[in-house]
C-alpha atoms as a PDB file:
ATOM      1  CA  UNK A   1       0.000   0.000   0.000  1.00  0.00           C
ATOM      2  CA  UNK A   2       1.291   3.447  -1.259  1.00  0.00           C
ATOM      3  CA  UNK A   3      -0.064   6.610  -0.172  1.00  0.00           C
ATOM      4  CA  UNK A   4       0.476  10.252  -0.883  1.00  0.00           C
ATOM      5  CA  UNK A   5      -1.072  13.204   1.806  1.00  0.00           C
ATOM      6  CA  UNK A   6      -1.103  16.797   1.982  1.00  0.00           C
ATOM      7  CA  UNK A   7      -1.441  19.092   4.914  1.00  0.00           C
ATOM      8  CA  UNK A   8      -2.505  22.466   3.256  1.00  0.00           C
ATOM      9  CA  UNK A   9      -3.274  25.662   5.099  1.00  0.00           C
ATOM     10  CA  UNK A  10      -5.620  27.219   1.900  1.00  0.00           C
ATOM     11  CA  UNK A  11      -5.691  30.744   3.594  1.00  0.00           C
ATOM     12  CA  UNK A  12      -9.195  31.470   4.034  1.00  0.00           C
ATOM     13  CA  UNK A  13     -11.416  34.165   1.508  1.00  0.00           C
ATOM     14  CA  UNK A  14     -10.483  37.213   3.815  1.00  0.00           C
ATOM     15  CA  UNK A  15     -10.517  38.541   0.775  1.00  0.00           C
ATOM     16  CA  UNK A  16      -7.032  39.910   0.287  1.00  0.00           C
ATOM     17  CA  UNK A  17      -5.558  42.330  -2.257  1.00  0.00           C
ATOM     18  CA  UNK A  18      -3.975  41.270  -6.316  1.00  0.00           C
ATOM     19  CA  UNK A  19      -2.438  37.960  -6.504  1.00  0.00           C
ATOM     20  CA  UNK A  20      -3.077  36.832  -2.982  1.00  0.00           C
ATOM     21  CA  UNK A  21      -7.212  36.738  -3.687  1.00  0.00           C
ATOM     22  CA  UNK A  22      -8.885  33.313  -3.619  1.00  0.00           C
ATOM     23  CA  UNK A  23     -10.543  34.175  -6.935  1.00  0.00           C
ATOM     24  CA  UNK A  24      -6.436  34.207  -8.180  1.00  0.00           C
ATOM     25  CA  UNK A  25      -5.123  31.797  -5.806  1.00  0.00           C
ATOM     26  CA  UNK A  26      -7.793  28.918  -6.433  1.00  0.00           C
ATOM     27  CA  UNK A  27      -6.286  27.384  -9.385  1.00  0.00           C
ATOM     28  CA  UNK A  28      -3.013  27.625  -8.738  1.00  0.00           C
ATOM     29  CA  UNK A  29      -3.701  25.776  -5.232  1.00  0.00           C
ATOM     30  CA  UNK A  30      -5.644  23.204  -7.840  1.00  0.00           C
ATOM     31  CA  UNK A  31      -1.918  23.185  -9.555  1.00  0.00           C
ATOM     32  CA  UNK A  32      -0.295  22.472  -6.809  1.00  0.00           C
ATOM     33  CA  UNK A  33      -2.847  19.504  -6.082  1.00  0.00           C
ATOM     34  CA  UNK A  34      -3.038  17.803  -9.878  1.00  0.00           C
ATOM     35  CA  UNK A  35       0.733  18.046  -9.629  1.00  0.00           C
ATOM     36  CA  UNK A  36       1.219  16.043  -6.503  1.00  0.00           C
ATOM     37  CA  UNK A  37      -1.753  13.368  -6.800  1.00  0.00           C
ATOM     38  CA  UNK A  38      -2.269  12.808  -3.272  1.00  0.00           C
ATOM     39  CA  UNK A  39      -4.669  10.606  -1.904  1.00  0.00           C
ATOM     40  CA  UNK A  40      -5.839  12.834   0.438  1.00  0.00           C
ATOM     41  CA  UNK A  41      -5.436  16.102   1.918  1.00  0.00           C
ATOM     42  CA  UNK A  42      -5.891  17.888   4.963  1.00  0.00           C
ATOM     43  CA  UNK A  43      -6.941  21.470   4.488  1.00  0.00           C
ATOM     44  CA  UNK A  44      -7.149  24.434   6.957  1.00  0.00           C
ATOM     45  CA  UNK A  45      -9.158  27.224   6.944  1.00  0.00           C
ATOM     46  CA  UNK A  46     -11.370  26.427   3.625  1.00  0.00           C
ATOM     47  CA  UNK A  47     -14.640  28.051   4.122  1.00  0.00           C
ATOM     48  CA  UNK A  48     -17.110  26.021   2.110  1.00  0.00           C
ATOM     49  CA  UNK A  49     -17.038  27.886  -1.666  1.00  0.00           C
ATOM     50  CA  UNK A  50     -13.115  27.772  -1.004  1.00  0.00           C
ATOM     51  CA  UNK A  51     -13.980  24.234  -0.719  1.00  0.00           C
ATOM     52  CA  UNK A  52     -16.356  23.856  -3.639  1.00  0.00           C
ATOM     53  CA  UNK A  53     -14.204  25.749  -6.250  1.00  0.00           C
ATOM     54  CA  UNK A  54     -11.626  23.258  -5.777  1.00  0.00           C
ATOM     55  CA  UNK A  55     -14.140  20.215  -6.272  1.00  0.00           C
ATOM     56  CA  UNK A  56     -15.351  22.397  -9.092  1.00  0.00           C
ATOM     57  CA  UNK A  57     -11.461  22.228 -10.432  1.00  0.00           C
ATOM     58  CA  UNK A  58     -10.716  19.083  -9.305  1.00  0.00           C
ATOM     59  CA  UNK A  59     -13.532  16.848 -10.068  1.00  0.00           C
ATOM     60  CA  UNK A  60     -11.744  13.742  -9.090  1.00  0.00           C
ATOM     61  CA  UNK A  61     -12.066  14.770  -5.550  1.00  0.00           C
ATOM     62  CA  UNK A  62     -14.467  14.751  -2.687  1.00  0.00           C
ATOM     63  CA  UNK A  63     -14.201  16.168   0.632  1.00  0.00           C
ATOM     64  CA  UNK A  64     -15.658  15.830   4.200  1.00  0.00           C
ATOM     65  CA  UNK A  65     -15.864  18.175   7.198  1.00  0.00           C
ATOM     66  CA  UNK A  66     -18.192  21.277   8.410  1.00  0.00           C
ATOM     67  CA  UNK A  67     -17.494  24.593   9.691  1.00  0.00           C
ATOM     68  CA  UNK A  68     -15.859  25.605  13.030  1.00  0.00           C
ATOM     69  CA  UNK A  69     -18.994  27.199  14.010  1.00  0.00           C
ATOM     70  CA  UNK A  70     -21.704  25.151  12.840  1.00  0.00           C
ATOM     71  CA  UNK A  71     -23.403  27.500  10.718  1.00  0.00           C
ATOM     72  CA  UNK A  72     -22.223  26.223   7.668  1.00  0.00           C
ATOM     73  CA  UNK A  73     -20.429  29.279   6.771  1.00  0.00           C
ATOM     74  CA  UNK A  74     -17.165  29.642   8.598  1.00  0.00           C
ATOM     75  CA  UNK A  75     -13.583  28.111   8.007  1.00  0.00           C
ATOM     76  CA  UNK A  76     -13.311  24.626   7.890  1.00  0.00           C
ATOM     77  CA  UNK A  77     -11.138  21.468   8.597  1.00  0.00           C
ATOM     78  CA  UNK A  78     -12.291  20.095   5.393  1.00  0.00           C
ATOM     79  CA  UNK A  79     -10.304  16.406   4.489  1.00  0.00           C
ATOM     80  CA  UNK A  80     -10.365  16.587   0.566  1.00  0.00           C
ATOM     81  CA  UNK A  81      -9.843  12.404  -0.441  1.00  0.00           C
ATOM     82  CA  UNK A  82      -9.511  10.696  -3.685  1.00  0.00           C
ATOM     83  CA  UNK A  83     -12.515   8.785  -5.015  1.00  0.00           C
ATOM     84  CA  UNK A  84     -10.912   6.602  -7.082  1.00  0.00           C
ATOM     85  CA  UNK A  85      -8.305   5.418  -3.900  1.00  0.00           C
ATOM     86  CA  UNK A  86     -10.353   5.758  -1.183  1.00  0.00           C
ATOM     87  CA  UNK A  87     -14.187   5.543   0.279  1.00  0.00           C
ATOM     88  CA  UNK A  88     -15.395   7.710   3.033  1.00  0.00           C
ATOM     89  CA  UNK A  89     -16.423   4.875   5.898  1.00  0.00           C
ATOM     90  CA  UNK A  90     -17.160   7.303   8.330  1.00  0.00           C
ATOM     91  CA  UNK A  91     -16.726  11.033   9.347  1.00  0.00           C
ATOM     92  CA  UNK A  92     -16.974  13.466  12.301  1.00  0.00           C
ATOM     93  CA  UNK A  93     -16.373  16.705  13.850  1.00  0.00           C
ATOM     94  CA  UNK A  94     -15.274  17.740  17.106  1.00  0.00           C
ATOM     95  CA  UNK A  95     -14.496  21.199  18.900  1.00  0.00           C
ATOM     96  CA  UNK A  96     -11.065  21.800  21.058  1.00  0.00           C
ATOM     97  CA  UNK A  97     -12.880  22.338  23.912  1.00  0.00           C
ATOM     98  CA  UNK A  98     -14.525  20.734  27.396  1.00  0.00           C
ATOM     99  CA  UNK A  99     -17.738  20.240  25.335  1.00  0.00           C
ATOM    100  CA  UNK A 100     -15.909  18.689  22.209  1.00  0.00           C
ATOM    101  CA  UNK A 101     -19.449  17.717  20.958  1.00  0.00           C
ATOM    102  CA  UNK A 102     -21.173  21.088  21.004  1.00  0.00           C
ATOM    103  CA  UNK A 103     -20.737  22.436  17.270  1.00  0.00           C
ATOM    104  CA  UNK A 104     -18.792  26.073  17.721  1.00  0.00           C
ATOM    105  CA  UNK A 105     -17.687  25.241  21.532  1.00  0.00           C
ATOM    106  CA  UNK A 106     -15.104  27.021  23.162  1.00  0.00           C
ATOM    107  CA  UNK A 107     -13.555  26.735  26.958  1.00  0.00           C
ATOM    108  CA  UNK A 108     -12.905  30.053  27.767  1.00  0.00           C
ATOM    109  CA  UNK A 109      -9.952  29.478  30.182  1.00  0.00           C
ATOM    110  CA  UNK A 110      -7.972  28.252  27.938  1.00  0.00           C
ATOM    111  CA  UNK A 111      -7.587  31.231  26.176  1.00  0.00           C
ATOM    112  CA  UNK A 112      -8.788  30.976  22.368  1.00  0.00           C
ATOM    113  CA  UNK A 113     -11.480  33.329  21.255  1.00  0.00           C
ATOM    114  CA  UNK A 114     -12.553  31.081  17.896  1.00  0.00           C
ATOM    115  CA  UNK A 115     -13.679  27.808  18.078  1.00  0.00           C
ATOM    116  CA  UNK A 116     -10.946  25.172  17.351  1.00  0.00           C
ATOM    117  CA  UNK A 117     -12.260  21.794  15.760  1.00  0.00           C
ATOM    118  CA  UNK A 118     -10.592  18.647  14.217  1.00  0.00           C
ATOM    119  CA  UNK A 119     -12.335  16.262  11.531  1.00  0.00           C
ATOM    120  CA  UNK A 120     -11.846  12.837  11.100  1.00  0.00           C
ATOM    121  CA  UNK A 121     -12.686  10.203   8.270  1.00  0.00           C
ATOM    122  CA  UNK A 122     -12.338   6.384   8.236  1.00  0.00           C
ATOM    123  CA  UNK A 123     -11.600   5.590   4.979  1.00  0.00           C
ATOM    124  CA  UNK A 124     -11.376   2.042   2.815  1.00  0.00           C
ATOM    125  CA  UNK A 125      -8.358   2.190   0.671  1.00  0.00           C
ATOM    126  CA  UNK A 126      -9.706   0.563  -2.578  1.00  0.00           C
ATOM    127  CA  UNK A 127      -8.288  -2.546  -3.801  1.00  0.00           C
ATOM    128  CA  UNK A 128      -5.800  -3.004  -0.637  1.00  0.00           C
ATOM    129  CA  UNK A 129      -7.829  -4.518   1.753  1.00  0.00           C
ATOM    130  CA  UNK A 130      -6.623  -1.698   4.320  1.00  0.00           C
ATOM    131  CA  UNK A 131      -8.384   1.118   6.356  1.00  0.00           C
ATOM    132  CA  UNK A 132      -6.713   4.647   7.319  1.00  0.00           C
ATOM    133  CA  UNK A 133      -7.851   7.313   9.524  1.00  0.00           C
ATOM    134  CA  UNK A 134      -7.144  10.617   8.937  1.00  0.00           C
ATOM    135  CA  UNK A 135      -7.629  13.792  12.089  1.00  0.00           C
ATOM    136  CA  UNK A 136      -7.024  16.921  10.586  1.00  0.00           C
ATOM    137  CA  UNK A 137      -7.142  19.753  12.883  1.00  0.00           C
ATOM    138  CA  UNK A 138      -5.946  23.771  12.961  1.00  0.00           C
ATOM    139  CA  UNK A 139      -4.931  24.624  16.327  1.00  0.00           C
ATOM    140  CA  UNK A 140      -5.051  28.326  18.443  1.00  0.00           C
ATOM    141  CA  UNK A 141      -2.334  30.915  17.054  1.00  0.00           C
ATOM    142  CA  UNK A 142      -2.452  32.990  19.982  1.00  0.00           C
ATOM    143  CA  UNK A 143      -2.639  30.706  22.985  1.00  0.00           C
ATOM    144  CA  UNK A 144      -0.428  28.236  23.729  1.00  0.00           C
ATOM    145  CA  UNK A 145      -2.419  26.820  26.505  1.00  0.00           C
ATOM    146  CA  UNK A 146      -4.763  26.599  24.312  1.00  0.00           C
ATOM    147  CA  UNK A 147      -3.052  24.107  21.382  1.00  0.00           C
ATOM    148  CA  UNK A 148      -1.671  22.418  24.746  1.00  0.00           C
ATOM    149  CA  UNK A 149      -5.194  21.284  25.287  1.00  0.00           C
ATOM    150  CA  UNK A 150      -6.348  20.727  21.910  1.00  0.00           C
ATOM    151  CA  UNK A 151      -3.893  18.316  21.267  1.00  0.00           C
ATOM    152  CA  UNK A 152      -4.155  16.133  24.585  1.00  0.00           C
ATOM    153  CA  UNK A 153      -7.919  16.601  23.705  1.00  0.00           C
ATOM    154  CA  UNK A 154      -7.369  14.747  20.613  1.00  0.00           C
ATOM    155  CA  UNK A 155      -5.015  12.031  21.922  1.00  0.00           C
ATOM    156  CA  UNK A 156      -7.245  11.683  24.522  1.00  0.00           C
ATOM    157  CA  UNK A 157     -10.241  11.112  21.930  1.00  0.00           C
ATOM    158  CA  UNK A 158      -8.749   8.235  20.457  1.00  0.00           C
ATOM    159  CA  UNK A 159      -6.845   6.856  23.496  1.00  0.00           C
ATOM    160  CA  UNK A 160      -8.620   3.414  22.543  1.00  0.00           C
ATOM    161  CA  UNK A 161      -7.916   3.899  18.927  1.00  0.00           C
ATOM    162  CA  UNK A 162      -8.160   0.303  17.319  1.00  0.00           C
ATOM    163  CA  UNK A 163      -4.756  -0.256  15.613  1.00  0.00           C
ATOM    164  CA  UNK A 164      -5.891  -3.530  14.314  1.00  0.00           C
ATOM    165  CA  UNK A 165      -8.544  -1.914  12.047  1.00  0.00           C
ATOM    166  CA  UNK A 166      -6.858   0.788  10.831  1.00  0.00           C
ATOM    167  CA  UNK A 167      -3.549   2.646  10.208  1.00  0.00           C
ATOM    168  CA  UNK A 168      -3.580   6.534  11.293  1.00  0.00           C
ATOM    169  CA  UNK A 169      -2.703   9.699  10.342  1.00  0.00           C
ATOM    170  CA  UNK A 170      -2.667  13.945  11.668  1.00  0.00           C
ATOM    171  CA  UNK A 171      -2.350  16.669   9.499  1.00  0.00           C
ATOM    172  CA  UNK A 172      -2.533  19.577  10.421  1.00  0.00           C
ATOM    173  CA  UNK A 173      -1.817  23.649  11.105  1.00  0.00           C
ATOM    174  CA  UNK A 174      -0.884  23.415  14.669  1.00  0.00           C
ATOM    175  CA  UNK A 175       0.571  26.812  14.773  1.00  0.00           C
ATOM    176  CA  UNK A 176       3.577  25.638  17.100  1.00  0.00           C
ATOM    177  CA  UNK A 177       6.787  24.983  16.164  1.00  0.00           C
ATOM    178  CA  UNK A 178       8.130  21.248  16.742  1.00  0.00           C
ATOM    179  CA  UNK A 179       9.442  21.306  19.812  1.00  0.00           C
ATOM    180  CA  UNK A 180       6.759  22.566  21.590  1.00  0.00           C
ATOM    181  CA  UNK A 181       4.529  20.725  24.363  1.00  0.00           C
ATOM    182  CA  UNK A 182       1.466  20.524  22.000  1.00  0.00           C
ATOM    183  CA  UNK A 183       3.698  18.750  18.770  1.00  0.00           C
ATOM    184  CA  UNK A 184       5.093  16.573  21.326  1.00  0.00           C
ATOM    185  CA  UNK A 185       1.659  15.375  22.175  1.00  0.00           C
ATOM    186  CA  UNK A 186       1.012  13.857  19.160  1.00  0.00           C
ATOM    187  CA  UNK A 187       4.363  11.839  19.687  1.00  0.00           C
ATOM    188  CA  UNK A 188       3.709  10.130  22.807  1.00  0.00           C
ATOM    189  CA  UNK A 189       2.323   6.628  22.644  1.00  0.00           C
ATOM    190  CA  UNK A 190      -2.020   6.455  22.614  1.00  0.00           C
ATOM    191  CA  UNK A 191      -3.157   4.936  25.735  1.00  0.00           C
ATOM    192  CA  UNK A 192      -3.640   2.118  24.577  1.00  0.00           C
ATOM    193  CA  UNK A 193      -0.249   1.227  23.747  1.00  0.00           C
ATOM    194  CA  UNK A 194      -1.147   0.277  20.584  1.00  0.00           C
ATOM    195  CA  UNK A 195      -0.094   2.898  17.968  1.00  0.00           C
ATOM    196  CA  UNK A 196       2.602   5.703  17.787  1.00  0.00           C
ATOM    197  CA  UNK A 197       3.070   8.249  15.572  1.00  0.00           C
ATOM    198  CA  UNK A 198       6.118  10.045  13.804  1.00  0.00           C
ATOM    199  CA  UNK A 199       6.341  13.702  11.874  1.00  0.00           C
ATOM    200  CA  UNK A 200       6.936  13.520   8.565  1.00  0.00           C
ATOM    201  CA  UNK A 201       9.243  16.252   8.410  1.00  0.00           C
ATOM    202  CA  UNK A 202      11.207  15.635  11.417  1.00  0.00           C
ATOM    203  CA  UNK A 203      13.878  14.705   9.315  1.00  0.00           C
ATOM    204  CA  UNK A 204      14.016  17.882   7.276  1.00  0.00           C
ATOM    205  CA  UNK A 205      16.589  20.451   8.371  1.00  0.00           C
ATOM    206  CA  UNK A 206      15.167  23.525  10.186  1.00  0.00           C
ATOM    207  CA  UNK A 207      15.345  25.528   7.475  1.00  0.00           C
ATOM    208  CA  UNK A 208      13.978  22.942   5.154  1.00  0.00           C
ATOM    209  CA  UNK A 209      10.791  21.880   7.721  1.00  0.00           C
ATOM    210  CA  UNK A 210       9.314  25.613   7.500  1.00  0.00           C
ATOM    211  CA  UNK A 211       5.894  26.480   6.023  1.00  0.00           C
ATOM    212  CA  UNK A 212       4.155  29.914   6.978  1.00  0.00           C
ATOM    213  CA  UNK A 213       5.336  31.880   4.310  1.00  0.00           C
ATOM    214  CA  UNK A 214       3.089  35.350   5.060  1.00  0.00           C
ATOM    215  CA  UNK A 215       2.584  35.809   1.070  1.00  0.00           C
ATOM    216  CA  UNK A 216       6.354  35.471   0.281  1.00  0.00           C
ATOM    217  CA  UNK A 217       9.020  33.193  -1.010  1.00  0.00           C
ATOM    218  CA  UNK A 218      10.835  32.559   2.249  1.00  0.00           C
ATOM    219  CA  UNK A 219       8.811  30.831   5.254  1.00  0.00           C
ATOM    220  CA  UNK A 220      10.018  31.694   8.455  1.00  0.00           C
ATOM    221  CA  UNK A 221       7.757  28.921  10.741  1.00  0.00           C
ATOM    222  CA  UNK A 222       7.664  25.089  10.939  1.00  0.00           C
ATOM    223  CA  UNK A 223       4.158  25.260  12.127  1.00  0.00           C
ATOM    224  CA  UNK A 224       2.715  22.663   9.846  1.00  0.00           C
ATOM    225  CA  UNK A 225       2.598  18.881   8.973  1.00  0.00           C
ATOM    226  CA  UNK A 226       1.595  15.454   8.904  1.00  0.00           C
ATOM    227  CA  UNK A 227       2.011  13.117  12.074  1.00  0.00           C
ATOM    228  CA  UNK A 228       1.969   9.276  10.219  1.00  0.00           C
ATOM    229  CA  UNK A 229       1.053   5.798  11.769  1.00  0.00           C
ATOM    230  CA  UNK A 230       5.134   4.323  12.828  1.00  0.00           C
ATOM    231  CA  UNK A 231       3.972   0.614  11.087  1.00  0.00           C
ATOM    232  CA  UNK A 232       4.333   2.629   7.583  1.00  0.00           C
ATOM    233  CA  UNK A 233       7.205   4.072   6.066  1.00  0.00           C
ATOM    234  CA  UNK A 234       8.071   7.715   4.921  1.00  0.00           C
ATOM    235  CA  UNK A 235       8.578   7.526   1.445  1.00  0.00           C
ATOM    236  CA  UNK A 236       9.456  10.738   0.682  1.00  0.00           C
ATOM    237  CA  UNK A 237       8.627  14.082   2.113  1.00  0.00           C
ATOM    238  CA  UNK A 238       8.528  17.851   0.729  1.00  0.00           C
ATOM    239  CA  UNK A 239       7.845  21.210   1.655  1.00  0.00           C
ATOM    240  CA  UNK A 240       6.734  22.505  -2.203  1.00  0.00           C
ATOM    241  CA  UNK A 241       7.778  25.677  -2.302  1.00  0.00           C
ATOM    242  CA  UNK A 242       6.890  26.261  -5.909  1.00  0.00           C
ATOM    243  CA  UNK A 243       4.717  29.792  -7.359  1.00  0.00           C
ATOM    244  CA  UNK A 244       2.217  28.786 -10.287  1.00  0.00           C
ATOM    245  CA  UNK A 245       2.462  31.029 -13.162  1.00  0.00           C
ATOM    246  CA  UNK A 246       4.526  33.568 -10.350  1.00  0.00           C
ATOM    247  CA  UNK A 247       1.690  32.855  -7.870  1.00  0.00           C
ATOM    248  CA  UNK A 248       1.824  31.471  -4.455  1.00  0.00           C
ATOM    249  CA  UNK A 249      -0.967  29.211  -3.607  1.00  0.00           C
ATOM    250  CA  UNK A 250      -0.940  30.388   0.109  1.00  0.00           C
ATOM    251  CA  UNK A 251       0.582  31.723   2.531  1.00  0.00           C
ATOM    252  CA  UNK A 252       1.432  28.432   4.081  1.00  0.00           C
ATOM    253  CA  UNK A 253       3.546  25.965   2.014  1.00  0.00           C
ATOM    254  CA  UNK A 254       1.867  22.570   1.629  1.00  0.00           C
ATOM    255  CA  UNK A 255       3.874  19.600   3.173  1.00  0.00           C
ATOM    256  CA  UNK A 256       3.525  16.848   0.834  1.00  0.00           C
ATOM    257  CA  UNK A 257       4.388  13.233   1.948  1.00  0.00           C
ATOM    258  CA  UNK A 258       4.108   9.246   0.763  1.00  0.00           C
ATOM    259  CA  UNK A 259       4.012   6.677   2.656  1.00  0.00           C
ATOM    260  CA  UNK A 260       3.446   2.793   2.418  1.00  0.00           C
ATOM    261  CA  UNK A 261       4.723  -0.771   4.196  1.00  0.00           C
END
């Protein structure tokens, strides 16, 4: 089994000025996608016609996940998949908060003033025999307490995570650089004892691993990637750092990864 992933901040429809507009940006972020072929991809900040332009472009493509809110109109976790390589099983939402269940929750303590959710989908992969879960999630930017929580909130979440079913996966925005307490998180063995995970890029130099870019050619924060089931193998990892016809798709660089056993 071979799979390629993408964790892809899409910068949400703010709208900003020339080049850096969605109604520019959108098919050069399609680009970026045709060029790779992943599997799947876990996008940040999407709001749902960011989301249906690129199923509009990339027809090949369906995606799963709602709004951070609830009301159907805010920025999204949204887990674009491949129809072709893989089937939709099952899907959820959460919030980063005490009341994960409660669409647009937040905990006030902890310090974030949006709601922070993850999605997650089960998936089949199609002729393999094999099951993969992916949790994509965009954590707080502004408190660290916060994305300290979040991410023990979603270990915690799938602290009995069946390892025999399926193989796992995080993407993800976490807005924290690697060696902070909420990346570590995600590195520490589930509960169960059953399943740890690796980063993708952790074998990337420093300069290599970063991915906020702020609209320009030089990133100056490792703040995203893609957390992978240690039963598979890296493959090969990138940060693509490429414009499109001297556009840049985001303001995050996608990290784009394959994996298999």
């Amino acid at each position: 089994m071979t799979l390629a992933i993408i964790a892809f901040n899409l910068r949400y429809d703010k709208p900003d000025p020339g080049n850096n507009a969605w109604n520019v940006r959108k098919d050069a972020v399609a680009a970026i996608i045709r060029k790779h072929k992943p599997h799947a991809i876990g996008t940040q900040e999407g709001k749902g016609h960011q989301i249906s332009d690129l199923l509009g472009l990339l027809p090949e493509y369906s995606s799963l996940g709602g709004d951070r809110r609830g009301t159907g109109t805010d920025e999204r976790c949204a887990i674009l998949y491949r129809k072709e390589r893989l089937v939709c099983l099952a899907a959820e939402d959460f919030w980063l908060s005490e009341t994960p269940d409660i669409p647009g929750s937040i905990t006030p303590s902890w310090g974030n003033h949006l709601p922070r959710m993850a999605t997650r989908g089960l998936f089949e992969v199609v002729g393999e025999g094999r099951k993969i879960t992916i949790i994509n999630t965009h954590l707080d930017y502004k408190s660290e307490l916060a994305r300290d929580k979040g991410a023990k909130l979603i270990c915690d979440r799938y602290s009995n995570f069946n390892s025999d079913e399926s193989f796992l996966f995080v993407t993800g925005d976490f807005n924290a650089e690697p060696n902070s307490t909420a990346r570590k998180t995600f590195l520490q063995p589930f509960l169960n004892g059953g399943i740890k995970l690796q980063d993708a890029t952790a074998g990337l130099s420093s300069k290599e691993r970063m991915t906020y870019n702020d609209f320009s050619d030089r990133a100056f924060a490792a703040i995203d990637t893609i957390y992978y089931d240690s039963r598979l193998k890296l493959q090969r990892v990138e940060i693509d750092k490429s414009r499109v016809d001297s556009i840049l798709p985001s303001d995050h660089f996608p990290v784009v990864a394959e994996f298999g056993n």
